[in-house]
N, C-alpha and C. Protein backbone atom coordinates (compact mmCIF):
# COMPACT_ATOMS: atom_id res chain seq x y z
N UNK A 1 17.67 -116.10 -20.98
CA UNK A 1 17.40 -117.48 -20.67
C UNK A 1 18.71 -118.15 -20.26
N UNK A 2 18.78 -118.86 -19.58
CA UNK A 2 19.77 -119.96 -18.75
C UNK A 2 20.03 -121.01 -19.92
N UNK A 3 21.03 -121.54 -20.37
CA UNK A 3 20.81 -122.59 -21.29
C UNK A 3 22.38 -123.23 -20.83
N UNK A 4 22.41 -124.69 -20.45
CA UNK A 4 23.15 -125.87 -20.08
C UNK A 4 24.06 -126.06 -21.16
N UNK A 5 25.14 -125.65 -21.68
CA UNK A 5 25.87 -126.48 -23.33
C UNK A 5 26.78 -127.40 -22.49
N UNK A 6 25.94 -128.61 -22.79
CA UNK A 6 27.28 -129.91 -22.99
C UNK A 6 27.88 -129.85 -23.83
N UNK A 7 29.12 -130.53 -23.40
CA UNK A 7 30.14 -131.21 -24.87
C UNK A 7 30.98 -131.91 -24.31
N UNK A 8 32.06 -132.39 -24.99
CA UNK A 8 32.82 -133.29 -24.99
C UNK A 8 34.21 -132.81 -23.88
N UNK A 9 34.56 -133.44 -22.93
CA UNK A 9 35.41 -132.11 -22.20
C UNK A 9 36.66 -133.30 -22.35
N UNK A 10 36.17 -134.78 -21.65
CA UNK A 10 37.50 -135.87 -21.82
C UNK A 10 37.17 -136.99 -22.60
N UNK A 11 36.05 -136.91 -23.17
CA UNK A 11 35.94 -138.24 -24.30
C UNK A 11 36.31 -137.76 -25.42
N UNK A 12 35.87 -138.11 -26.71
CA UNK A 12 36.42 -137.92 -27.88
C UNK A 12 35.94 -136.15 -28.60
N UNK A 13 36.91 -135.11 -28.16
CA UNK A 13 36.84 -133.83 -28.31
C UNK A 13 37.56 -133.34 -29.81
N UNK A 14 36.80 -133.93 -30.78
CA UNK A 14 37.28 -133.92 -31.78
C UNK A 14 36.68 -132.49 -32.86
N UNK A 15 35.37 -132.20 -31.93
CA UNK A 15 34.25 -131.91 -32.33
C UNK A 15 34.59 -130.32 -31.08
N UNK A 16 34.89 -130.41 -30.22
CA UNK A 16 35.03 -129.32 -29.20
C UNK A 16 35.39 -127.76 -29.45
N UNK A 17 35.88 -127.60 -30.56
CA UNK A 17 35.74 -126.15 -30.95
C UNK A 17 34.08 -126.05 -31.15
N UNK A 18 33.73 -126.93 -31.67
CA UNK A 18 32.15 -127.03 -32.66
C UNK A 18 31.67 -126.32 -31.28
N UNK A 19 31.54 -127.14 -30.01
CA UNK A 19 30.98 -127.01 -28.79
C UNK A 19 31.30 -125.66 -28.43
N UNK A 20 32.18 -125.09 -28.30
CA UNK A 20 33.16 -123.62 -27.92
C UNK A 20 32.11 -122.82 -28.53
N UNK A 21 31.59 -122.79 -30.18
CA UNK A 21 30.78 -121.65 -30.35
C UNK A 21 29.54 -122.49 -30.49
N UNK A 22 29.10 -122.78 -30.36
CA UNK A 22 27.77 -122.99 -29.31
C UNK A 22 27.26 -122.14 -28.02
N UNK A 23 28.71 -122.42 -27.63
CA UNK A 23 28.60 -121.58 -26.07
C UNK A 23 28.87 -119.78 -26.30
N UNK A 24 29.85 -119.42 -27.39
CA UNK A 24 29.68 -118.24 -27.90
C UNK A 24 28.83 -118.03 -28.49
N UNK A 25 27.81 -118.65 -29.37
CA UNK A 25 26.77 -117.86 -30.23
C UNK A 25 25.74 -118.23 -28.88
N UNK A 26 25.05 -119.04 -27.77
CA UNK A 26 24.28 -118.69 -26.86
C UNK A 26 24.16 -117.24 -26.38
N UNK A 27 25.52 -117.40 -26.18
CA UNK A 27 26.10 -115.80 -25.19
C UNK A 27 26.00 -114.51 -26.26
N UNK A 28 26.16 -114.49 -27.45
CA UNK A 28 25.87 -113.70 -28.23
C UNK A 28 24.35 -113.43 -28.57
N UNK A 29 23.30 -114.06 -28.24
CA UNK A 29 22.03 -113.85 -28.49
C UNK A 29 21.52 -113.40 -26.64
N UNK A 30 22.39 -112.93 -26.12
CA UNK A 30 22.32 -112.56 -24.82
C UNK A 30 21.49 -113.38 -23.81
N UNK A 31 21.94 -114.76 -24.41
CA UNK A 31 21.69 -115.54 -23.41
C UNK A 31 22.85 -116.16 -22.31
N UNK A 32 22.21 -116.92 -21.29
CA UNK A 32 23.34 -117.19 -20.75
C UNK A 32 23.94 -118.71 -20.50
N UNK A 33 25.38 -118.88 -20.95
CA UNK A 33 25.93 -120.25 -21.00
C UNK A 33 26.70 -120.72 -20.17
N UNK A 34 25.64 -121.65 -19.09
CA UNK A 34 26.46 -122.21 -18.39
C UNK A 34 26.94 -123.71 -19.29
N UNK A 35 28.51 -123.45 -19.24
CA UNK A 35 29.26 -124.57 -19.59
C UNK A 35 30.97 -124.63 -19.13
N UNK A 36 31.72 -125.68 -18.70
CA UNK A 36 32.64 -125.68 -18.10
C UNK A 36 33.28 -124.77 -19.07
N UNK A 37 33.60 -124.93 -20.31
CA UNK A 37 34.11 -123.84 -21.55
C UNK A 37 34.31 -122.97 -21.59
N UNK A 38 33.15 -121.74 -20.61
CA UNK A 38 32.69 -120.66 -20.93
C UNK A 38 33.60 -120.00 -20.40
N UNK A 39 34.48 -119.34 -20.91
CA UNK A 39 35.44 -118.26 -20.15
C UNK A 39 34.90 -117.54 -19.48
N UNK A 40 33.72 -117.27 -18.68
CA UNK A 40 33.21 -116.38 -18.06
C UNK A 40 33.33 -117.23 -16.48
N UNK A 41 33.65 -118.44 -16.65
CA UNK A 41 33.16 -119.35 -15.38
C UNK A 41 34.44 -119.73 -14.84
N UNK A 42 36.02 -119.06 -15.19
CA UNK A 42 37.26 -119.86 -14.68
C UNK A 42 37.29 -119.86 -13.25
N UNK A 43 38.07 -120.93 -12.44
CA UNK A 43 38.16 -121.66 -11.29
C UNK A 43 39.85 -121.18 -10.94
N UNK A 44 39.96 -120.62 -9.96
CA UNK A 44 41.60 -120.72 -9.48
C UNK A 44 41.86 -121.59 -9.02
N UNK A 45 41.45 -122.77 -9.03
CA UNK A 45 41.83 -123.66 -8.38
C UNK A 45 40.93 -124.90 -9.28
N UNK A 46 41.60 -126.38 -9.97
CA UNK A 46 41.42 -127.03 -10.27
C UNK A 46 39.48 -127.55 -9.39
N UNK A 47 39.32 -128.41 -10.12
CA UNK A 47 37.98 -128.59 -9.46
C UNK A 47 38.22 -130.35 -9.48
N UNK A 48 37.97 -131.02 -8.34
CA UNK A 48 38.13 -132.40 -8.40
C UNK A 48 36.52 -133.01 -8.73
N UNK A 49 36.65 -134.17 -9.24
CA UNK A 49 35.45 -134.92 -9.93
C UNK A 49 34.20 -134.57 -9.10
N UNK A 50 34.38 -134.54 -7.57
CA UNK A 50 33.05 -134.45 -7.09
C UNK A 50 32.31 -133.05 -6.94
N UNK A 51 33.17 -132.21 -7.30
CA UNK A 51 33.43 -130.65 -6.96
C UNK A 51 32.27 -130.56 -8.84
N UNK A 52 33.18 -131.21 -9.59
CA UNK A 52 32.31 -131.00 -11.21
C UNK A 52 30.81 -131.15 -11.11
N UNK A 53 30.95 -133.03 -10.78
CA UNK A 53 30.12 -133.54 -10.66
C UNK A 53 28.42 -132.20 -10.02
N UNK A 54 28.95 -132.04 -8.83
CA UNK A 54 28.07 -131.15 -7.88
C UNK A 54 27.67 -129.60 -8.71
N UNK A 55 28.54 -129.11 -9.09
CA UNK A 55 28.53 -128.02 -10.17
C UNK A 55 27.84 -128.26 -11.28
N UNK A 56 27.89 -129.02 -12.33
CA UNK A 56 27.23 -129.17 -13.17
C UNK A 56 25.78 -130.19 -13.21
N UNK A 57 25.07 -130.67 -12.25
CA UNK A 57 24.13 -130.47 -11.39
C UNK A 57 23.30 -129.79 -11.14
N UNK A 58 24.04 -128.45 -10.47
CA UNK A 58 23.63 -127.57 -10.18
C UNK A 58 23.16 -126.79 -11.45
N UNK A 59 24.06 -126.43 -12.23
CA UNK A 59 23.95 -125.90 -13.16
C UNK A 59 22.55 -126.25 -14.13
N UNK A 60 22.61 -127.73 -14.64
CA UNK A 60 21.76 -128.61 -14.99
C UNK A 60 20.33 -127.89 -13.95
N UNK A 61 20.38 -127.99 -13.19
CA UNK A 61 18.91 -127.66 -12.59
C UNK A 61 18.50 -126.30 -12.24
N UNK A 62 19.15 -125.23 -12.61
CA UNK A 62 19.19 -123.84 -12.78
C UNK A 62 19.04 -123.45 -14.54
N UNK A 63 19.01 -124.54 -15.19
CA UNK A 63 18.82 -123.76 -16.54
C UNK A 63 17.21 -124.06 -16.88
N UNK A 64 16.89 -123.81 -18.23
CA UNK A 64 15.85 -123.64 -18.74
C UNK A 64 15.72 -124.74 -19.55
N UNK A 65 16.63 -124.86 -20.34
CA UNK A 65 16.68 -126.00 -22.05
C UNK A 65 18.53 -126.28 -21.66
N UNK A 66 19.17 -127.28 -22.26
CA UNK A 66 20.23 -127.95 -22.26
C UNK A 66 20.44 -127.96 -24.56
N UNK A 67 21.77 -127.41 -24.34
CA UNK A 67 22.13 -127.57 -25.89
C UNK A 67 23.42 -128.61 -25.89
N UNK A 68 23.36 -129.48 -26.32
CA UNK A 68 24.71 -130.61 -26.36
C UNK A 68 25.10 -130.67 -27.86
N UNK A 69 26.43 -130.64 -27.37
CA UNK A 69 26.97 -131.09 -29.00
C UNK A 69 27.34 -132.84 -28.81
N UNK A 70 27.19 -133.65 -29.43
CA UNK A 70 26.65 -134.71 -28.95
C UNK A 70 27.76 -135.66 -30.44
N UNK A 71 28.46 -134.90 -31.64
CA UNK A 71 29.35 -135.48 -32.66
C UNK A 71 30.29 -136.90 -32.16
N UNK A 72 31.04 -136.08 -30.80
CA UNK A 72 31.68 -136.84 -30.14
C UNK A 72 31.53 -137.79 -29.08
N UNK A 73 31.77 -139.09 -28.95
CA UNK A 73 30.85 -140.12 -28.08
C UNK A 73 31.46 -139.16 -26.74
N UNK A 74 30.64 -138.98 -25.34
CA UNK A 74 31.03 -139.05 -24.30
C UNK A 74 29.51 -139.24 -23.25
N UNK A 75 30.27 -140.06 -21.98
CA UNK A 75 29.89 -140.96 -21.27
C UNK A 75 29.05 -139.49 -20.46
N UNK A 76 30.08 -138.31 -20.03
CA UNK A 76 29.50 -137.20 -19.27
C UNK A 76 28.40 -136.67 -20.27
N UNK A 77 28.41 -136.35 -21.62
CA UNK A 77 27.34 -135.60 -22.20
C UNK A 77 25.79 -136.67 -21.94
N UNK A 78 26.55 -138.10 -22.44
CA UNK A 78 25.16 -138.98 -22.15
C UNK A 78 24.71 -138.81 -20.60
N UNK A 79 25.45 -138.75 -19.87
CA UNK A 79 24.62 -138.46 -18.19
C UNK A 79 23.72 -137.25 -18.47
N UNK A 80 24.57 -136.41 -18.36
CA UNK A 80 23.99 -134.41 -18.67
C UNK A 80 22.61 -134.20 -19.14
N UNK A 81 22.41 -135.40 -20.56
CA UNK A 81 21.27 -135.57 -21.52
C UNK A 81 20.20 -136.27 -20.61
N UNK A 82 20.57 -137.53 -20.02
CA UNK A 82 19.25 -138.27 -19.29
C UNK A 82 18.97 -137.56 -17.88
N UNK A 83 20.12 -136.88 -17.50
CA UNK A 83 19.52 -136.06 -16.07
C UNK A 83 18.83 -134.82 -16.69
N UNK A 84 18.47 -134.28 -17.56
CA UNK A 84 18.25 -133.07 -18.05
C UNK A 84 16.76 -133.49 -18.76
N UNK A 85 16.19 -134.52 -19.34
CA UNK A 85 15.29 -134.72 -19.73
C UNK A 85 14.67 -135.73 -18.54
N UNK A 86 14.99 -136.75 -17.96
CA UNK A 86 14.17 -137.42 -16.80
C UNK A 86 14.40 -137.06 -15.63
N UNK A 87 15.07 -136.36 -15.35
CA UNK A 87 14.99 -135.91 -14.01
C UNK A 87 14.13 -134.70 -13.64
N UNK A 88 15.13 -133.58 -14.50
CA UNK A 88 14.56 -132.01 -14.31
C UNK A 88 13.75 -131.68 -15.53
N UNK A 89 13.67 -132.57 -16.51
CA UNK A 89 12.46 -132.34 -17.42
C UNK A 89 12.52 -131.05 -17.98
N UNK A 90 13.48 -130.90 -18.99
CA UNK A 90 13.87 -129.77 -19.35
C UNK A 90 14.23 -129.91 -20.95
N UNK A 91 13.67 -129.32 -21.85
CA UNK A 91 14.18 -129.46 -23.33
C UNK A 91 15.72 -129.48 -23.52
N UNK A 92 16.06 -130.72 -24.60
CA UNK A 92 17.24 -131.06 -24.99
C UNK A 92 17.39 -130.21 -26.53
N UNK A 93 18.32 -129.25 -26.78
CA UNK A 93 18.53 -130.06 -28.66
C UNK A 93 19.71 -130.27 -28.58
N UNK A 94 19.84 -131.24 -29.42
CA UNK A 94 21.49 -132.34 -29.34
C UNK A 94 21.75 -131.82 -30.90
N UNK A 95 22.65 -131.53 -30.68
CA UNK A 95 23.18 -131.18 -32.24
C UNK A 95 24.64 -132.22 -32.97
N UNK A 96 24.59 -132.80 -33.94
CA UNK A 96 25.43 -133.68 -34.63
C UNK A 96 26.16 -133.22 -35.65
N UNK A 97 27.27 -133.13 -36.34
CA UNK A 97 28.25 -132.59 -37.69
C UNK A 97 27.63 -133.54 -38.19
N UNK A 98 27.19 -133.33 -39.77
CA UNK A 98 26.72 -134.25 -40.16
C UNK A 98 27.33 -135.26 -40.93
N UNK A 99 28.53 -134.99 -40.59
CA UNK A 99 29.87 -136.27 -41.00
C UNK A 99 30.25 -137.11 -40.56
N UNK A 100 29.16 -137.13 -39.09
CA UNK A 100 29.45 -138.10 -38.00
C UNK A 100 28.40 -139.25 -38.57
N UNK A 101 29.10 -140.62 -38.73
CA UNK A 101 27.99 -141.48 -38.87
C UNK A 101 27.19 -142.35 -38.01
N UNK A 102 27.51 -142.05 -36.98
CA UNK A 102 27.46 -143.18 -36.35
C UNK A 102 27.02 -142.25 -34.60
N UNK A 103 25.67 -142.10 -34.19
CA UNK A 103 25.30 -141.47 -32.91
C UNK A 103 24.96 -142.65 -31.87
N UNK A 104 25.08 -142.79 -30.81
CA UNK A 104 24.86 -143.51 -29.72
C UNK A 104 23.09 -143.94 -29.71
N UNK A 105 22.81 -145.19 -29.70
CA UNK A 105 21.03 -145.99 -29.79
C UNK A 105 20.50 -145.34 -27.94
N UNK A 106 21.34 -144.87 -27.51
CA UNK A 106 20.99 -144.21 -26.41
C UNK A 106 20.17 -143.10 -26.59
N UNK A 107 20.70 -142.48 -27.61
CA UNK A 107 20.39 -141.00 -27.65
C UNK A 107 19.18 -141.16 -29.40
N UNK A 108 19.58 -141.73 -30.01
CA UNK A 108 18.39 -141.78 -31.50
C UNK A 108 17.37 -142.76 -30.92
N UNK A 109 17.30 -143.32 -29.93
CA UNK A 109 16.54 -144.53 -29.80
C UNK A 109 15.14 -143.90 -28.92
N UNK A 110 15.41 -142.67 -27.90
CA UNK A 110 15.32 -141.97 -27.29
C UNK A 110 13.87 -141.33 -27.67
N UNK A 111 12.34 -141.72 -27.15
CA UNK A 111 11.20 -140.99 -27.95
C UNK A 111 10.92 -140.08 -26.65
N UNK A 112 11.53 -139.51 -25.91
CA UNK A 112 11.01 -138.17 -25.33
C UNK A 112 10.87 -137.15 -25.82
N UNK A 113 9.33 -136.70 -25.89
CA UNK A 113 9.24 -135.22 -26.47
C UNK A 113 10.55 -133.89 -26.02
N UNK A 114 10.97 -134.33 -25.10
CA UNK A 114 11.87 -133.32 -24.81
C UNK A 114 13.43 -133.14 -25.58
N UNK A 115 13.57 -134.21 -26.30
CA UNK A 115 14.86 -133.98 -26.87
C UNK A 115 14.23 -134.10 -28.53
N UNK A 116 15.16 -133.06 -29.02
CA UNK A 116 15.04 -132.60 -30.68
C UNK A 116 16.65 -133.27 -30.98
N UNK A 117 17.02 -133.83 -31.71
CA UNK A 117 18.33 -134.21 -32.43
C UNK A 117 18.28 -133.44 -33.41
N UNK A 118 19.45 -132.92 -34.21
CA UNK A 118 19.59 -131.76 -35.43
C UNK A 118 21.04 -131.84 -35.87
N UNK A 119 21.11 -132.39 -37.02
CA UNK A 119 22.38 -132.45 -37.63
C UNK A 119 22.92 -131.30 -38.81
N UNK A 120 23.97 -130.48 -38.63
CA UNK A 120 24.65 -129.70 -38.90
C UNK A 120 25.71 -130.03 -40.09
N UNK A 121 25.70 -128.87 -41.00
CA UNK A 121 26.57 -129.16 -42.23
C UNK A 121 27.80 -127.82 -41.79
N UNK A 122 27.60 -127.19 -41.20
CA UNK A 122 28.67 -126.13 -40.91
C UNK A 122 28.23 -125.12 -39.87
N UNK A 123 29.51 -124.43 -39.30
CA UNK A 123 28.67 -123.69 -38.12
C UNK A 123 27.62 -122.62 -38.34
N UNK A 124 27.28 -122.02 -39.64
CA UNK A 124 26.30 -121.14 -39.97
C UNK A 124 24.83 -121.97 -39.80
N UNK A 125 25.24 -123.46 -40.24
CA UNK A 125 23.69 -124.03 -40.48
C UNK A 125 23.24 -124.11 -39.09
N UNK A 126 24.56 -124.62 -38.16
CA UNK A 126 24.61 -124.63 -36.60
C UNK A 126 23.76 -123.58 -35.94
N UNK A 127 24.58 -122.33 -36.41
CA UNK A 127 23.55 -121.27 -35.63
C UNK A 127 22.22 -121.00 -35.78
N UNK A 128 21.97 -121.49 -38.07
CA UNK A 128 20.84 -121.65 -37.91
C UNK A 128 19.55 -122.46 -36.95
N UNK A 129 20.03 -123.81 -36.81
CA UNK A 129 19.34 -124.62 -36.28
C UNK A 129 19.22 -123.64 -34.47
N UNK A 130 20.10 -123.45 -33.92
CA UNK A 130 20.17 -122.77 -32.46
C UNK A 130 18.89 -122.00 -32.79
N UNK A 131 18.99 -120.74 -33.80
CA UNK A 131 18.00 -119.82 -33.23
C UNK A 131 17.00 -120.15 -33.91
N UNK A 132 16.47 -120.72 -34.80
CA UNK A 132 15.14 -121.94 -35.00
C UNK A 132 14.94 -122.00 -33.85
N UNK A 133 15.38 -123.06 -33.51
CA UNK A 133 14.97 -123.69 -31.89
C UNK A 133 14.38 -122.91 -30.66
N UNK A 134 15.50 -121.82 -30.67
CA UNK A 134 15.07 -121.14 -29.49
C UNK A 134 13.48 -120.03 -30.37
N UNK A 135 13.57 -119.81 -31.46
CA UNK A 135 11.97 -119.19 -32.06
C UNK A 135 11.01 -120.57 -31.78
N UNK A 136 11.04 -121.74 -32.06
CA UNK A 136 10.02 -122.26 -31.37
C UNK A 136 9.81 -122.55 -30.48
N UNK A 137 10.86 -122.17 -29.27
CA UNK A 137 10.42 -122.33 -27.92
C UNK A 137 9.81 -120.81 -27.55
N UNK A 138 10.37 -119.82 -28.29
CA UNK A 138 9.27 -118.59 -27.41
C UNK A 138 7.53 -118.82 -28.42
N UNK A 139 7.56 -119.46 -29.52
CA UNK A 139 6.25 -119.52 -29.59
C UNK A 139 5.35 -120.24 -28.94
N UNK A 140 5.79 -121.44 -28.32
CA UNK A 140 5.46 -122.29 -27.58
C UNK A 140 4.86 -121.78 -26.13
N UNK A 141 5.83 -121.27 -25.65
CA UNK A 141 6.03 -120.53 -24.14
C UNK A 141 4.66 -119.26 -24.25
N UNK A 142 4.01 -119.30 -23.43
CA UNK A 142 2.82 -118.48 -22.73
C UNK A 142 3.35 -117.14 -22.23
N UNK A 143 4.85 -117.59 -22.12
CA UNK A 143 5.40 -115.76 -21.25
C UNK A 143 5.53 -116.32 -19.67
N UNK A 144 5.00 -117.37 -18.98
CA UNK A 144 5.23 -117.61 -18.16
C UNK A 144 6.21 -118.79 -17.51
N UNK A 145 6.70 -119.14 -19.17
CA UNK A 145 7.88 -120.24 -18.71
C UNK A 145 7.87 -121.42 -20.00
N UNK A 146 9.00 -121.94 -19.93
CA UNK A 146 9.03 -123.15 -21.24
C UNK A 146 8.51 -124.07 -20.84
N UNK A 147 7.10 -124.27 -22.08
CA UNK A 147 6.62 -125.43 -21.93
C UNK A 147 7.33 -126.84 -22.35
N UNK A 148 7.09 -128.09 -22.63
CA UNK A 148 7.63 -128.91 -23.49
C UNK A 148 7.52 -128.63 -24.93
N UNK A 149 8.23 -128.67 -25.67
CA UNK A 149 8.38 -128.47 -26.71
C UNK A 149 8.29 -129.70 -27.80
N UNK A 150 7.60 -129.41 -28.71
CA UNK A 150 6.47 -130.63 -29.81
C UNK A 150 7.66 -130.91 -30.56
N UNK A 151 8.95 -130.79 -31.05
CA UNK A 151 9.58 -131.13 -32.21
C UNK A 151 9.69 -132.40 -32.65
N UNK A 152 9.83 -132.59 -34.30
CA UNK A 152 9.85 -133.42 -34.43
C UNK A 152 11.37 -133.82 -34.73
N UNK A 153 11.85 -135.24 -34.52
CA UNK A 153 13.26 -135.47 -34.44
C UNK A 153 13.77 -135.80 -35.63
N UNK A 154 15.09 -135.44 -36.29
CA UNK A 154 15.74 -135.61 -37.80
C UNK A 154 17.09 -135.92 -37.33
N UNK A 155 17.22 -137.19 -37.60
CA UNK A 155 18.64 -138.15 -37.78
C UNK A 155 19.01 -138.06 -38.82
């Protein structure tokens, strides 16, 4: 499966290792992570804003489901999130440290079936919640593709 990991790349990357294995435990369940992060994706050559912009886009509309680490406020993960659920209509789970108090009314306020929020006590519970998620999307799924997914949301 194709799976989108946002994170924090120039807003508050406080949280950005958190994001880093996200994108390693995707890739370890032999899925695949498109994310600027992913050492599999380096650029010889710097990439200017519109060059990103167009890339991760792309990316965004070539995946399946979008995983964001979402701890740290940023302006790019909030785009990533509303183009990924209203545009290309594609399951979100947004994942939070659960030491963070304070998440954006953008994103909790948010009643689209397509985004699950899931807050994390350490990266084991992290991975737990990941492969949860991805077990109720193959129960969901017919074999012929991800449907929307029913979850219910926990702030």
């Amino acid at each position: 499966m194709i799976v989108y990991c946002a994170g924090a790349i120039k807003g508050d990357t406080a949280y950005q290792n958190n994001y880093k294995e996200i994108i390693r435990f995707i890739e370890s369940m032999s899925h695949t992570a498109l994310a600027e992060l992913n050492g599999k994706f380096k650029f010889s050559l710097p990439l200017n804003d519109d060059q990103i912009y167009s890339r991760d886009i792309k990316w965004i509309e070539g995946s399946h489901l979008m995983i964001a680490e979402i701890s740290g406020p940023s302006l790019g993960v909030g785009f990533e999130i509303a183009y990924a659920i209203f545009q290309r209509e594609i399951p979100v789970l947004a994942l939070v440290s659960a030491d963070v108090k304070k998440i954006s009314a953008m994103i909790t306020g948010c009643n689209s079936k397509l985004l699950t929020i899931k807050r994390y006590k350490n990266i084991d519970d992290m991975h737990n919640i990941i492969s949860d998620y991805f077990k109720n999307l193959e129960q969901e799924s017919d074999g012929k593709g991800i449907h929307i997914p029913v979850h219910k949301q926990s702030h």
